[in-house]
C-alpha atoms as a PDB file:
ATOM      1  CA  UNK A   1     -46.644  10.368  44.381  1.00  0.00           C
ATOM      2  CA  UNK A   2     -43.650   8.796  42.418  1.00  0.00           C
ATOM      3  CA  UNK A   3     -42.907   5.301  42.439  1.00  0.00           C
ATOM      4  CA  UNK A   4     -39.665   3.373  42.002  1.00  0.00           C
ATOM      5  CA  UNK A   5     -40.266   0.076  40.978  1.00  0.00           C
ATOM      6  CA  UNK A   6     -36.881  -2.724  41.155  1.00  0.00           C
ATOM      7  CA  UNK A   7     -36.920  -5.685  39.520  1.00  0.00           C
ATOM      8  CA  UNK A   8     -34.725  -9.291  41.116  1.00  0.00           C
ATOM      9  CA  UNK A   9     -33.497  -9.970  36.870  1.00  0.00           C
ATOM     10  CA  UNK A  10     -33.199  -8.069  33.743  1.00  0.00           C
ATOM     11  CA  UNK A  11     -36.855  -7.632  31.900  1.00  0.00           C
ATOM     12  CA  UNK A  12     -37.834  -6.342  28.754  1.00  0.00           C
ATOM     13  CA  UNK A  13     -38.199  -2.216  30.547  1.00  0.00           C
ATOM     14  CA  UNK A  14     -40.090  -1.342  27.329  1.00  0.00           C
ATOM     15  CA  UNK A  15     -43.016  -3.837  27.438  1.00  0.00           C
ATOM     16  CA  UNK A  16     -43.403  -2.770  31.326  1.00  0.00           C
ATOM     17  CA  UNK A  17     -43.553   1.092  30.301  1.00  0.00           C
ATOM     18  CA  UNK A  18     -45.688   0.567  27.368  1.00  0.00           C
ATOM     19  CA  UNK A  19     -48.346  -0.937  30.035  1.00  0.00           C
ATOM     20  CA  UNK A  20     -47.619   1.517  32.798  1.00  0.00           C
ATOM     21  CA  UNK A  21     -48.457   4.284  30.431  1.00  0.00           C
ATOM     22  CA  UNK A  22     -51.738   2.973  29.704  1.00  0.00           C
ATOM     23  CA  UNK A  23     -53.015   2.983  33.065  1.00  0.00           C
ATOM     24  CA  UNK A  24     -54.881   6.321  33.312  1.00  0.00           C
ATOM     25  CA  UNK A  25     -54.158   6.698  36.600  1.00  0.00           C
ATOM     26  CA  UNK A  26     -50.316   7.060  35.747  1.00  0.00           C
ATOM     27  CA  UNK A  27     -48.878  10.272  34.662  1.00  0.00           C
ATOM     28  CA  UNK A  28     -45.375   9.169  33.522  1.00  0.00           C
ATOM     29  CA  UNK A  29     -42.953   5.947  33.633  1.00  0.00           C
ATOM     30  CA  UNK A  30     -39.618   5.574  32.350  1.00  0.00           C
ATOM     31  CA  UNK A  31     -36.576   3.841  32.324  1.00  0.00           C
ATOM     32  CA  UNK A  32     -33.813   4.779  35.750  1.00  0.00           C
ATOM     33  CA  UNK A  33     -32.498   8.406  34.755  1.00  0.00           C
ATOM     34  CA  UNK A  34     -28.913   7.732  32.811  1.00  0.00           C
ATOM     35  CA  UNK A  35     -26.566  10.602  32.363  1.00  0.00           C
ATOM     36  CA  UNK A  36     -23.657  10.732  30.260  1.00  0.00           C
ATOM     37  CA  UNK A  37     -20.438  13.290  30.282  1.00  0.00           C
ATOM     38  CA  UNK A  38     -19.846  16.174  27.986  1.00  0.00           C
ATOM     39  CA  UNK A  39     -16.299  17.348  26.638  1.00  0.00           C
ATOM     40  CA  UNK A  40     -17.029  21.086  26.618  1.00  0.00           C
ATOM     41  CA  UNK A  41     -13.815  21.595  25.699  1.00  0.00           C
ATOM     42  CA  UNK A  42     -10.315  19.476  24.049  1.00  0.00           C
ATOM     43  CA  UNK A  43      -8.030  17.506  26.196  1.00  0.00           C
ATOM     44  CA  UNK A  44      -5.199  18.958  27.479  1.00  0.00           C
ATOM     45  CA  UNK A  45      -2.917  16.796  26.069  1.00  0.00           C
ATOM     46  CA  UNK A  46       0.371  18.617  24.639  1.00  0.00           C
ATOM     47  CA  UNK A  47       0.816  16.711  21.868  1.00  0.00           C
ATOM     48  CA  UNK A  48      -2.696  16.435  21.087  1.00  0.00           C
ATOM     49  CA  UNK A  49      -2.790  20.494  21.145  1.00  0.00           C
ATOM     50  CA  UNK A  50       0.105  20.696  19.078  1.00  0.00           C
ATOM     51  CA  UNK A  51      -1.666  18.673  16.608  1.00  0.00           C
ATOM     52  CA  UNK A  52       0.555  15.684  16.605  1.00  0.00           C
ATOM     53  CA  UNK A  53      -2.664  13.735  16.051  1.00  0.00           C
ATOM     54  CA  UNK A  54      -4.395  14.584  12.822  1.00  0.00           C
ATOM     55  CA  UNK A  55      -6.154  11.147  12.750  1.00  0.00           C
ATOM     56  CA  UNK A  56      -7.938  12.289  16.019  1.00  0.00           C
ATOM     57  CA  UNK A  57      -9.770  14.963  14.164  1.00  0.00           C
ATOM     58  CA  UNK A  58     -10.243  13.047  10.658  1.00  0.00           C
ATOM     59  CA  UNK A  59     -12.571  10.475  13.093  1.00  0.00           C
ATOM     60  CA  UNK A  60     -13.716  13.601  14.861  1.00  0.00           C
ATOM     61  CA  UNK A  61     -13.178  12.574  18.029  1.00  0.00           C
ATOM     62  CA  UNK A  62     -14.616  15.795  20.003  1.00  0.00           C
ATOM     63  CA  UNK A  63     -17.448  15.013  18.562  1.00  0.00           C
ATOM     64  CA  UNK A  64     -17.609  11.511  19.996  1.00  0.00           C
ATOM     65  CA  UNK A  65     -16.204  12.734  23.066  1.00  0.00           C
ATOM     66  CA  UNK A  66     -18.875  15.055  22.867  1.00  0.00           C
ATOM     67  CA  UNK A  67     -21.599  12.155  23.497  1.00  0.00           C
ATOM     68  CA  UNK A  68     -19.494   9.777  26.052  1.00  0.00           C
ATOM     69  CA  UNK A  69     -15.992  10.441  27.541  1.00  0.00           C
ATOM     70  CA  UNK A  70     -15.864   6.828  28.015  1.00  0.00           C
ATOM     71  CA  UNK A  71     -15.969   4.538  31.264  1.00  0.00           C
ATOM     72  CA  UNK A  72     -13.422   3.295  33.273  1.00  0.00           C
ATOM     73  CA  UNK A  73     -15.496  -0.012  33.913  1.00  0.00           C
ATOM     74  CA  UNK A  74     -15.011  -0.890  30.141  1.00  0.00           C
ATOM     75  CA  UNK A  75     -12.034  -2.760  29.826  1.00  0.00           C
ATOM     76  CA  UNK A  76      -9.877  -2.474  26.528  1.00  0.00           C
ATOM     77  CA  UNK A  77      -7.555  -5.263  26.516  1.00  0.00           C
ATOM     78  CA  UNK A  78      -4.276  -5.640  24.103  1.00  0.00           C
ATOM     79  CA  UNK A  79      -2.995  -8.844  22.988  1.00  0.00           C
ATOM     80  CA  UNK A  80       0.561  -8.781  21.776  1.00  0.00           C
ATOM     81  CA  UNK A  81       3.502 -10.543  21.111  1.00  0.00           C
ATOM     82  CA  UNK A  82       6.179  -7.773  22.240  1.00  0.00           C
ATOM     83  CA  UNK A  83       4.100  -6.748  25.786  1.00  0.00           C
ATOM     84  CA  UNK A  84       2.901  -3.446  26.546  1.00  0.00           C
ATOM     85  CA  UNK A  85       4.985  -1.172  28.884  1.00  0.00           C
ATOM     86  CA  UNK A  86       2.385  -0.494  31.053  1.00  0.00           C
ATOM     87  CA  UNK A  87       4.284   1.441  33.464  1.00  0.00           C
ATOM     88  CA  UNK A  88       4.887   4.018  30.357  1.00  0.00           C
ATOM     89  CA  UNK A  89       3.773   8.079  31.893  1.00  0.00           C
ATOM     90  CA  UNK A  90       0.532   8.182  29.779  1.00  0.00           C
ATOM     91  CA  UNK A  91      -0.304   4.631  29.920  1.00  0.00           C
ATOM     92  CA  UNK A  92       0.259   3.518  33.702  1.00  0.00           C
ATOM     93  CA  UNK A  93      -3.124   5.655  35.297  1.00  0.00           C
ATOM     94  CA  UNK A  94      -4.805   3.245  32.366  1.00  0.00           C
ATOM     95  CA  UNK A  95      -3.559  -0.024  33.489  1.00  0.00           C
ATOM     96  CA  UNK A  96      -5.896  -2.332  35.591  1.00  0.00           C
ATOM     97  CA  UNK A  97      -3.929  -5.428  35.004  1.00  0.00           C
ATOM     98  CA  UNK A  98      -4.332  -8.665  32.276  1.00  0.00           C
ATOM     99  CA  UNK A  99      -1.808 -11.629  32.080  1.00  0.00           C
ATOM    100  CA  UNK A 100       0.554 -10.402  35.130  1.00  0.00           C
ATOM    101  CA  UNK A 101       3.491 -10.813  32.539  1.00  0.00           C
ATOM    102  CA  UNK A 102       4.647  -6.886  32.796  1.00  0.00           C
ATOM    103  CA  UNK A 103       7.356  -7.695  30.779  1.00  0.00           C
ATOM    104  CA  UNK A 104       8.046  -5.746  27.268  1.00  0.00           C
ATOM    105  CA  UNK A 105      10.544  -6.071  23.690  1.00  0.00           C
ATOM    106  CA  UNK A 106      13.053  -3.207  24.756  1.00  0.00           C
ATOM    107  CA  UNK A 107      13.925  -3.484  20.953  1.00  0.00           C
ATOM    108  CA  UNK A 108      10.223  -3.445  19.844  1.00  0.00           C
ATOM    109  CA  UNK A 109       7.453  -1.373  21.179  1.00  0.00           C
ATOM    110  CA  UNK A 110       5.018  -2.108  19.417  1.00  0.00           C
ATOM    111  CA  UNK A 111       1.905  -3.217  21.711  1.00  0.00           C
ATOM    112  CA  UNK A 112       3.431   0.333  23.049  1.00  0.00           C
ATOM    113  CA  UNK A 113       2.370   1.921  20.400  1.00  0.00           C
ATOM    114  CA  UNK A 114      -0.691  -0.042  20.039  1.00  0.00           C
ATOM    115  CA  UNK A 115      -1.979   0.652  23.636  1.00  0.00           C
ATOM    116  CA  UNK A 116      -1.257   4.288  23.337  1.00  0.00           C
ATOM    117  CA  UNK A 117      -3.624   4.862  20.045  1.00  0.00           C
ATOM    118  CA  UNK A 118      -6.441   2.758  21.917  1.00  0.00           C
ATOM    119  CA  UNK A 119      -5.986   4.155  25.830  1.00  0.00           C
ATOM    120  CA  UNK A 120      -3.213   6.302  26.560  1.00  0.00           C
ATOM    121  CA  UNK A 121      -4.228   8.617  29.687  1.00  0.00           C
ATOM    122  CA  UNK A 122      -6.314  11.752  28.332  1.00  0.00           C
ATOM    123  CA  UNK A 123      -6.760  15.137  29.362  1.00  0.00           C
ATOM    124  CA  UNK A 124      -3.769  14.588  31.971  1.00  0.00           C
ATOM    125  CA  UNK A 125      -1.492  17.341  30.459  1.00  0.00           C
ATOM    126  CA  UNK A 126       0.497  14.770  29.547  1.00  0.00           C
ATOM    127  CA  UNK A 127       1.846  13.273  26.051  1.00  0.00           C
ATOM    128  CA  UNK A 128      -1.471  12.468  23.509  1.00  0.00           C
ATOM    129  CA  UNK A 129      -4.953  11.983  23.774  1.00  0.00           C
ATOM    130  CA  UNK A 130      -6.880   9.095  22.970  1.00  0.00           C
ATOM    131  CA  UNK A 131     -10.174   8.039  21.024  1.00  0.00           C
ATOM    132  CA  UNK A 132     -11.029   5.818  24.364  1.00  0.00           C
ATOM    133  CA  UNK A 133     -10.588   8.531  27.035  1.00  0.00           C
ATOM    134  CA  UNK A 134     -11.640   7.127  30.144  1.00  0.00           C
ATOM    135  CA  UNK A 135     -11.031   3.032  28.779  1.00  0.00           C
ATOM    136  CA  UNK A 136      -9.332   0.618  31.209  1.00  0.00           C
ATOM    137  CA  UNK A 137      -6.373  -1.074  29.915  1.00  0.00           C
ATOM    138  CA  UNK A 138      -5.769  -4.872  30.287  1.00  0.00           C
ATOM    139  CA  UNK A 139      -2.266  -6.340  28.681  1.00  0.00           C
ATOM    140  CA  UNK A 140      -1.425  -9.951  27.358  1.00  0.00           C
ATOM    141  CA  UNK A 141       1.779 -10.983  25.928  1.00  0.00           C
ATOM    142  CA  UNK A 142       2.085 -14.140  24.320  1.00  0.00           C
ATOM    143  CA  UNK A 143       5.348 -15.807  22.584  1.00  0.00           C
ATOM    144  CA  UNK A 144       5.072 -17.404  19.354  1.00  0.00           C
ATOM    145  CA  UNK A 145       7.737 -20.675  19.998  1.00  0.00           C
ATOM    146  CA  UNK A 146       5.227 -23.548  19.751  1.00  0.00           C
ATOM    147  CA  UNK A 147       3.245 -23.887  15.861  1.00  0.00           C
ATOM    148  CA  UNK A 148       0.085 -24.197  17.289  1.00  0.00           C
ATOM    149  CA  UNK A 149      -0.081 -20.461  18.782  1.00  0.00           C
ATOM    150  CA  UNK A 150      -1.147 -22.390  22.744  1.00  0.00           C
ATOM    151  CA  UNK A 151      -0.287 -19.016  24.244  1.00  0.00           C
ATOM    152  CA  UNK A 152      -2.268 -16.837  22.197  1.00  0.00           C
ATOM    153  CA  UNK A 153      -5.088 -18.304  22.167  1.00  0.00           C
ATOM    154  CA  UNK A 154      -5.106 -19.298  26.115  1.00  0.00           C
ATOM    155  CA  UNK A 155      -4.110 -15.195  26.176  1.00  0.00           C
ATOM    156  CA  UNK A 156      -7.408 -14.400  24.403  1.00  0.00           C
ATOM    157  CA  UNK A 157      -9.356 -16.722  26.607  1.00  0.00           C
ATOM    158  CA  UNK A 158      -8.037 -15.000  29.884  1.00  0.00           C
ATOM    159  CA  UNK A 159      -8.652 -11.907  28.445  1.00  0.00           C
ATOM    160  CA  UNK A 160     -12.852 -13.241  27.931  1.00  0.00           C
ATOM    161  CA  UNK A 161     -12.647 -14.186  31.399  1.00  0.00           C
ATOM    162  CA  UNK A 162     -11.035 -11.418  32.894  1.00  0.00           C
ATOM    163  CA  UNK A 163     -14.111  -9.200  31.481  1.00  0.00           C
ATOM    164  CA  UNK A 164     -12.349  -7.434  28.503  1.00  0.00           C
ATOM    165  CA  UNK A 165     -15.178  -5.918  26.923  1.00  0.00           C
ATOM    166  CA  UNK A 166     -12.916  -5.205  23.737  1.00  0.00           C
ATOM    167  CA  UNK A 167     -10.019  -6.669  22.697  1.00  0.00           C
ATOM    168  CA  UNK A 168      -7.426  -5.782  19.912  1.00  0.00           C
ATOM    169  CA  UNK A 169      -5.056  -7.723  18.413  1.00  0.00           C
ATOM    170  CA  UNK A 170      -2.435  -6.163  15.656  1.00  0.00           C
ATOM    171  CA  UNK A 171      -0.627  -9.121  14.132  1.00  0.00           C
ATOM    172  CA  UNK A 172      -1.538 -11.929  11.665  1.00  0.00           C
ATOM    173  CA  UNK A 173      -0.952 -15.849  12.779  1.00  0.00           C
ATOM    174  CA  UNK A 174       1.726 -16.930  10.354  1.00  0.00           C
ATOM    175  CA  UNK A 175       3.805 -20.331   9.679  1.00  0.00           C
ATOM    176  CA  UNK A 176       7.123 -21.488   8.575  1.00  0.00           C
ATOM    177  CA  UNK A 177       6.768 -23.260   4.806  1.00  0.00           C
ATOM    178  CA  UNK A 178       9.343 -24.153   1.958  1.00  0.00           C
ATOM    179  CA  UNK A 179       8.818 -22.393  -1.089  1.00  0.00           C
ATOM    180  CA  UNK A 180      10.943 -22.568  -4.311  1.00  0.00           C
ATOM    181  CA  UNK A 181      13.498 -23.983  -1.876  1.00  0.00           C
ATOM    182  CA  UNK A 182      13.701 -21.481   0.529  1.00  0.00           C
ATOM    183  CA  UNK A 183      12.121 -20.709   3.719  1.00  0.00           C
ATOM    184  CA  UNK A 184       9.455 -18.612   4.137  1.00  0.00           C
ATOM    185  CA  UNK A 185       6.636 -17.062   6.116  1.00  0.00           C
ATOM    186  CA  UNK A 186       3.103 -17.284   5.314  1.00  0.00           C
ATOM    187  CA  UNK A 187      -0.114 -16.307   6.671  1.00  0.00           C
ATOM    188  CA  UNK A 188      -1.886 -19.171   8.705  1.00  0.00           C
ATOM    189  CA  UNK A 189      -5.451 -20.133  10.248  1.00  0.00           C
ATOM    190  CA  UNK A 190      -4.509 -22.336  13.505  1.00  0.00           C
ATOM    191  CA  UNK A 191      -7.805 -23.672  14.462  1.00  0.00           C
ATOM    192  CA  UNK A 192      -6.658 -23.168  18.147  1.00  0.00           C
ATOM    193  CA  UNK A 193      -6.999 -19.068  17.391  1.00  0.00           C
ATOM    194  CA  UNK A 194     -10.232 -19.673  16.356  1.00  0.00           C
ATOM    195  CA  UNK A 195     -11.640 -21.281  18.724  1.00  0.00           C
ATOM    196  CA  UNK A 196     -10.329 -18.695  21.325  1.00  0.00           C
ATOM    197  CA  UNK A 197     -11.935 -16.535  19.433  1.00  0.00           C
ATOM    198  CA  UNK A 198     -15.344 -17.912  19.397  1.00  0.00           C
ATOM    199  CA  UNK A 199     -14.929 -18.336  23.426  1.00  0.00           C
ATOM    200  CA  UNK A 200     -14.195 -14.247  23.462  1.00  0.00           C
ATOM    201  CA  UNK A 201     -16.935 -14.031  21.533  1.00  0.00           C
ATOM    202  CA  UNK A 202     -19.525 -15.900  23.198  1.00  0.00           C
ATOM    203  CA  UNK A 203     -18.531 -14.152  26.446  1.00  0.00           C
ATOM    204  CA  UNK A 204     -19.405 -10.702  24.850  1.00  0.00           C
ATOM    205  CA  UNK A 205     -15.929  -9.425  24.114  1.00  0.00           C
ATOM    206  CA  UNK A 206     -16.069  -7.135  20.884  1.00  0.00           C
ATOM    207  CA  UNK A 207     -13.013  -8.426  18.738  1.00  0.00           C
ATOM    208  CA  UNK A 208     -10.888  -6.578  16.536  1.00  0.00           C
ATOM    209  CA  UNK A 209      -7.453  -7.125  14.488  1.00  0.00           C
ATOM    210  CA  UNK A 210      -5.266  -5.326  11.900  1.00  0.00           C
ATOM    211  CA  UNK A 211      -5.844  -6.562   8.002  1.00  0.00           C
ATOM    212  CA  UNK A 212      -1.955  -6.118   7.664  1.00  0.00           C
ATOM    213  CA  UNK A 213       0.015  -4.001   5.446  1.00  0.00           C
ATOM    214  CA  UNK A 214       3.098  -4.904   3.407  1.00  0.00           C
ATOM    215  CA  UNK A 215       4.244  -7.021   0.422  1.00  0.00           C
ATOM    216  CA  UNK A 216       7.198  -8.830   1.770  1.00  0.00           C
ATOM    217  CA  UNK A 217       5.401 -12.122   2.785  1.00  0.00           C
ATOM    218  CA  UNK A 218       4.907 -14.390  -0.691  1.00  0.00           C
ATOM    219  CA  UNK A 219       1.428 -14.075  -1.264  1.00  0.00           C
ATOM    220  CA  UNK A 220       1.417 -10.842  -0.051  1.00  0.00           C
ATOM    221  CA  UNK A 221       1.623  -9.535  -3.462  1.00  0.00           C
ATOM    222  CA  UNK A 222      -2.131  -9.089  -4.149  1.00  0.00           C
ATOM    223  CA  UNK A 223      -4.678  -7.519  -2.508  1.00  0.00           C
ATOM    224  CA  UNK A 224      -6.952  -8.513  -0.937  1.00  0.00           C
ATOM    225  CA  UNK A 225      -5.092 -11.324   0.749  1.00  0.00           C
ATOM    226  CA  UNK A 226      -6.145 -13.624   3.649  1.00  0.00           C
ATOM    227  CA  UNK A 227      -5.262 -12.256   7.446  1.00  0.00           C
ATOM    228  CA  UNK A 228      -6.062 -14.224  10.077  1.00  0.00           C
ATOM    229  CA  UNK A 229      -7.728 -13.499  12.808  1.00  0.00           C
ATOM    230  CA  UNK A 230      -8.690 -10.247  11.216  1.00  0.00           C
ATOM    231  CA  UNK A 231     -10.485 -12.953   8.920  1.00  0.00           C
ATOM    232  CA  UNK A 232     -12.707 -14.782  11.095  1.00  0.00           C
ATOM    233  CA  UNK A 233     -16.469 -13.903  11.108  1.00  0.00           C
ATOM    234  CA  UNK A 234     -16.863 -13.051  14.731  1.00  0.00           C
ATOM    235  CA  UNK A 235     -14.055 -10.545  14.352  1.00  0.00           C
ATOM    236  CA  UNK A 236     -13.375  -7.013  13.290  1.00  0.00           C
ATOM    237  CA  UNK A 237     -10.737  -6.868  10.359  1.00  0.00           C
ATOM    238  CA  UNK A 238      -9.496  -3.037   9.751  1.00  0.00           C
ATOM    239  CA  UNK A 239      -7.636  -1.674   7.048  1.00  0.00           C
ATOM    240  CA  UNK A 240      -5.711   1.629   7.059  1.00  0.00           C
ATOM    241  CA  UNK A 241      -6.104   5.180   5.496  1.00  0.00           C
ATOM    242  CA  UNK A 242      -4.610   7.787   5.367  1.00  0.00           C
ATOM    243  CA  UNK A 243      -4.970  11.864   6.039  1.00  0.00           C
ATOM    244  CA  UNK A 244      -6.721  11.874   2.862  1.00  0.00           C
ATOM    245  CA  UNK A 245      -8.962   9.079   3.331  1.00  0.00           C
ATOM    246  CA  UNK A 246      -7.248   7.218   0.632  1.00  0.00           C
ATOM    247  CA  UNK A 247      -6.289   3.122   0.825  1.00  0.00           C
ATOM    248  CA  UNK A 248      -2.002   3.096   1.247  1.00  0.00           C
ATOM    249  CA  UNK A 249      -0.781   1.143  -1.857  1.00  0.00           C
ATOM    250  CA  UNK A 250       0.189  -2.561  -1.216  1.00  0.00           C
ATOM    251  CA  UNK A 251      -1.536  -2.881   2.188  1.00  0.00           C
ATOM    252  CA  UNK A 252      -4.454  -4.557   2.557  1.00  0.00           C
ATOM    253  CA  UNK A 253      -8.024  -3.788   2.014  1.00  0.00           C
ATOM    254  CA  UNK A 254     -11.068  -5.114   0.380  1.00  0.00           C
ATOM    255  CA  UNK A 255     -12.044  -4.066  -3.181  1.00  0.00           C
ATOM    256  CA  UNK A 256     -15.636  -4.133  -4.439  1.00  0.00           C
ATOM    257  CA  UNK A 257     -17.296  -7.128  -4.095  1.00  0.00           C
ATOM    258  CA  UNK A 258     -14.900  -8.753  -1.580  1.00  0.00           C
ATOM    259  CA  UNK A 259     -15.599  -8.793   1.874  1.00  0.00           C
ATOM    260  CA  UNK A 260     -12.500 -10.011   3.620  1.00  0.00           C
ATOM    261  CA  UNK A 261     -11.989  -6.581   5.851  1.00  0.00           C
ATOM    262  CA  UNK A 262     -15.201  -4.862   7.627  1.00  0.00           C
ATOM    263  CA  UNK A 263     -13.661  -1.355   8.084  1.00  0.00           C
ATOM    264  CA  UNK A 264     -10.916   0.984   7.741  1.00  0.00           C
ATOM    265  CA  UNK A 265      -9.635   3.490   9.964  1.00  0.00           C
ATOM    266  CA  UNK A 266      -6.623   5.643   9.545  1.00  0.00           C
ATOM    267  CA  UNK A 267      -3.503   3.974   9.912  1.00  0.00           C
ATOM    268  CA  UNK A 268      -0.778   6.221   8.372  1.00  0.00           C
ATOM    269  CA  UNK A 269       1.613   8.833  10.292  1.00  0.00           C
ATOM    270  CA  UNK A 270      -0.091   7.993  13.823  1.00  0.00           C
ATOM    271  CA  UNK A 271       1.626   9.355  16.985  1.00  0.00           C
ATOM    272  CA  UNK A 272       1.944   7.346  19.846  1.00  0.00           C
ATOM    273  CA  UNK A 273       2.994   5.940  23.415  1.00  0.00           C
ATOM    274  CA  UNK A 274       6.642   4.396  22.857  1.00  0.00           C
ATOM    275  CA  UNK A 275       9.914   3.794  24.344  1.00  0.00           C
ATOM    276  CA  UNK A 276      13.656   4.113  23.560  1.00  0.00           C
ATOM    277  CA  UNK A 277      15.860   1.095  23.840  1.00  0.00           C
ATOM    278  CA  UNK A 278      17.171   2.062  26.747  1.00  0.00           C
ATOM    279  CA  UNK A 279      13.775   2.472  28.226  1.00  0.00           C
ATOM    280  CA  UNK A 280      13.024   5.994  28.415  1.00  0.00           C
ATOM    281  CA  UNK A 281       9.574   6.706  27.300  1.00  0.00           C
ATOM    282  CA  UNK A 282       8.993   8.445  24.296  1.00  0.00           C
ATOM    283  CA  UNK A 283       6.301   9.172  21.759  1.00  0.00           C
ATOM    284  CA  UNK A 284       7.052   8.381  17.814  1.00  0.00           C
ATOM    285  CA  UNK A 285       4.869   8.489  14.564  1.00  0.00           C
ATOM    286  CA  UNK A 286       4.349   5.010  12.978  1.00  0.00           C
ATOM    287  CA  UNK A 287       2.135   3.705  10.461  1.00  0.00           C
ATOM    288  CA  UNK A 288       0.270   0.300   9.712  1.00  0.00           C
ATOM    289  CA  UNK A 289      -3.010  -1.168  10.159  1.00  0.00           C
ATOM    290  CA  UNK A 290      -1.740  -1.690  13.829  1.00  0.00           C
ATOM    291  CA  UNK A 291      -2.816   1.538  14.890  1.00  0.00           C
ATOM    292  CA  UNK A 292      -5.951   1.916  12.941  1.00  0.00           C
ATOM    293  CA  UNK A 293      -7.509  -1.481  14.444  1.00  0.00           C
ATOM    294  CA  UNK A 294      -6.550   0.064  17.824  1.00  0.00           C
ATOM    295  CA  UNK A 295      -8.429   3.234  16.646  1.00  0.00           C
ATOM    296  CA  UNK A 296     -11.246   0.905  16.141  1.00  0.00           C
ATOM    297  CA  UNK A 297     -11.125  -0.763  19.045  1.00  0.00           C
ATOM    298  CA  UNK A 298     -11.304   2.877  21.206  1.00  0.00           C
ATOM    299  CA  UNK A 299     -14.630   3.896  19.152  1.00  0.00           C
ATOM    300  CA  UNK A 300     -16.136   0.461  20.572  1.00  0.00           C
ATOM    301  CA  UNK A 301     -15.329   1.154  24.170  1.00  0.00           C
ATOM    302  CA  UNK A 302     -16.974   4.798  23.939  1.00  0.00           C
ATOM    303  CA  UNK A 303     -20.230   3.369  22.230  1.00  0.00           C
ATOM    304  CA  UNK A 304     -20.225  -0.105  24.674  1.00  0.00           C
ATOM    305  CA  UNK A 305     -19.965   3.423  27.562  1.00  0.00           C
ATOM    306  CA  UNK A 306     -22.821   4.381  26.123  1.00  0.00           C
ATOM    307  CA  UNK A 307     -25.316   1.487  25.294  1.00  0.00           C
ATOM    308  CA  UNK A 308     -23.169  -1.615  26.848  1.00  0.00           C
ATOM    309  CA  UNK A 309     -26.144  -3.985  24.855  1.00  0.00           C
ATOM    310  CA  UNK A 310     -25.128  -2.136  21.576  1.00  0.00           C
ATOM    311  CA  UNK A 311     -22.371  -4.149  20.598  1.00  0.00           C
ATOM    312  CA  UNK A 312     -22.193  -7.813  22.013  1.00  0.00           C
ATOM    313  CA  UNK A 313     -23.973  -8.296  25.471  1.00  0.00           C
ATOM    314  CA  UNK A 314     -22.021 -10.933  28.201  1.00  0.00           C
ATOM    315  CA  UNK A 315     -23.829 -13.572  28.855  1.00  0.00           C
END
């Protein structure tokens, strides 16, 4: 005789099995049968076949894909300044909403970009593969016109409440200053971010955000250097490599003994979902530590597919 037992709230399974199993009069007990996909072979994707995407294999991806295509009820959701065209061919089977502000930069497409490395459609003979396969897509755009970043950080909030179990952000919060004289832009902590983050966080979202990668700021000019939100402690801060595993002079990164950036990813050469100015979509190489967070970001949403108390429970 076999026996399903339901419970009205979560309980610790194990304790339960552990004293089931001593009972002599019980032959087995276990936890309710899971199963899990298996990629017996590569996605279709042309471009991914034609080996556009070399970061794809340096992660091995078929191997991941080999243990969880992914699950369309985890929700990947991109925060960005420029939108994310989400009616783009190998992005819009992805989208199941965000901010309702559809809107994109025709003259930058760079959450584009950054949605295509983290979810563009896979296996759908279609453009490139992703890392998150089967990952839902939410969008936020946010403007930058007030100092004390309101929009972003009330887009990161909806994005906790609208169940983004992941959420990527490739951009560093930055302020206007004087120096010798002249106007500049430097890297800045708005406590407003931060506390939007700590709200994502304590709703179970799993944070990440690009370390950044260039010199042309002022105190840009040494590594490591201070990102924000890639900083924060709750959040995921990812450097870039590239093909041969190698950090990319002047970007940023932490040497020994600092621990300003958790992980790398690679970040250099990476083909992706994009559009032309006259808004025709497209696919284009770029490079950054905007599309290795995203990369990031993707590898989450497989393993939250596959243990969704791995990473960062909701509450």
């Amino acid at each position: 005789m076999v026996y399903i037992i339901k419970f009205p709230k979560p309980l610790d399974i194990q304790s339960i099995l552990e004293d089931l199993l001593s009972l002599s009069e019980v032959k087995y007990a276990h936890q309710p049968v899971q199963t899990i996909e298996f990629a017996s072979s590569p996605p279709n994707d042309p471009e991914y076949l034609a080996d556009k995407q070399w970061y794809l294999n340096k992660v091995q991806a078929q191997n991941a894909w080999n243990i969880s295509l992914g699950s369309n009820d985890v929700k990947l959701a991109v925060i960005d300044q420029s939108g994310v065209k989400s009616s783009h061919v190998d992005l819009s089977s992805k989208y199941v909403g965000g901010d309702c502000d559809t809107s994109y930069d025709l003259q930058s497409s760079h959450g584009t970009k950054v949605a295509g490395v983290a979810a563009a459609a896979t296996n759908n003979n279609i453009g490139i593969a992703s890392l998150g396969w089967n990952t839902s897509l939410l969008t936020y755009r946010f403007t930058s016109e007030d100092e004390n970043r309101e929009n972003l950080a009330n887009d990161i909030k909806e994005a906790a409440d609208d169940g983004a179990d992941v959420m990527v952000m490739c951009f560093g919060t930055s302020k206007w200053v004087v120096i010798d004289g002249k106007d500049r832009t430097k890297m800045w902590d708005y406590p407003l971010v931060e506390e939007a983050v700590q709200y994502a966080d304590a709703m179970g979202a799993v944070i990440v955000a690009s370390a950044g990668n260039n010199t042309r700021w002022p105190q840009w000019d040494q590594v490591p250097h201070h990102v924000w939100p890639a900083e924060y402690p709750n959040v995921i801060g990812v450097s870039a490599t590239n093909s041969s595993d190698n950090f990319i002079d002047g970007w940023n990164y932490s040497p020994a003994g600092t621990q300003l950036i958790d992980v790398s990813a690679p970040g250099y050469d990476i083909y992706t979902t994009s559009y032309t100015s006259n808004n025709n979509d497209t696919y284009v190489y770029d490079l950054g530590t905007s599309f290795s967070a995203p990369l990031v970001a993707a590898l989450a949403s497989l393993i939250i597919a596959v243990n969704p108390d791995h990473c960062c429970p909701k509450v």
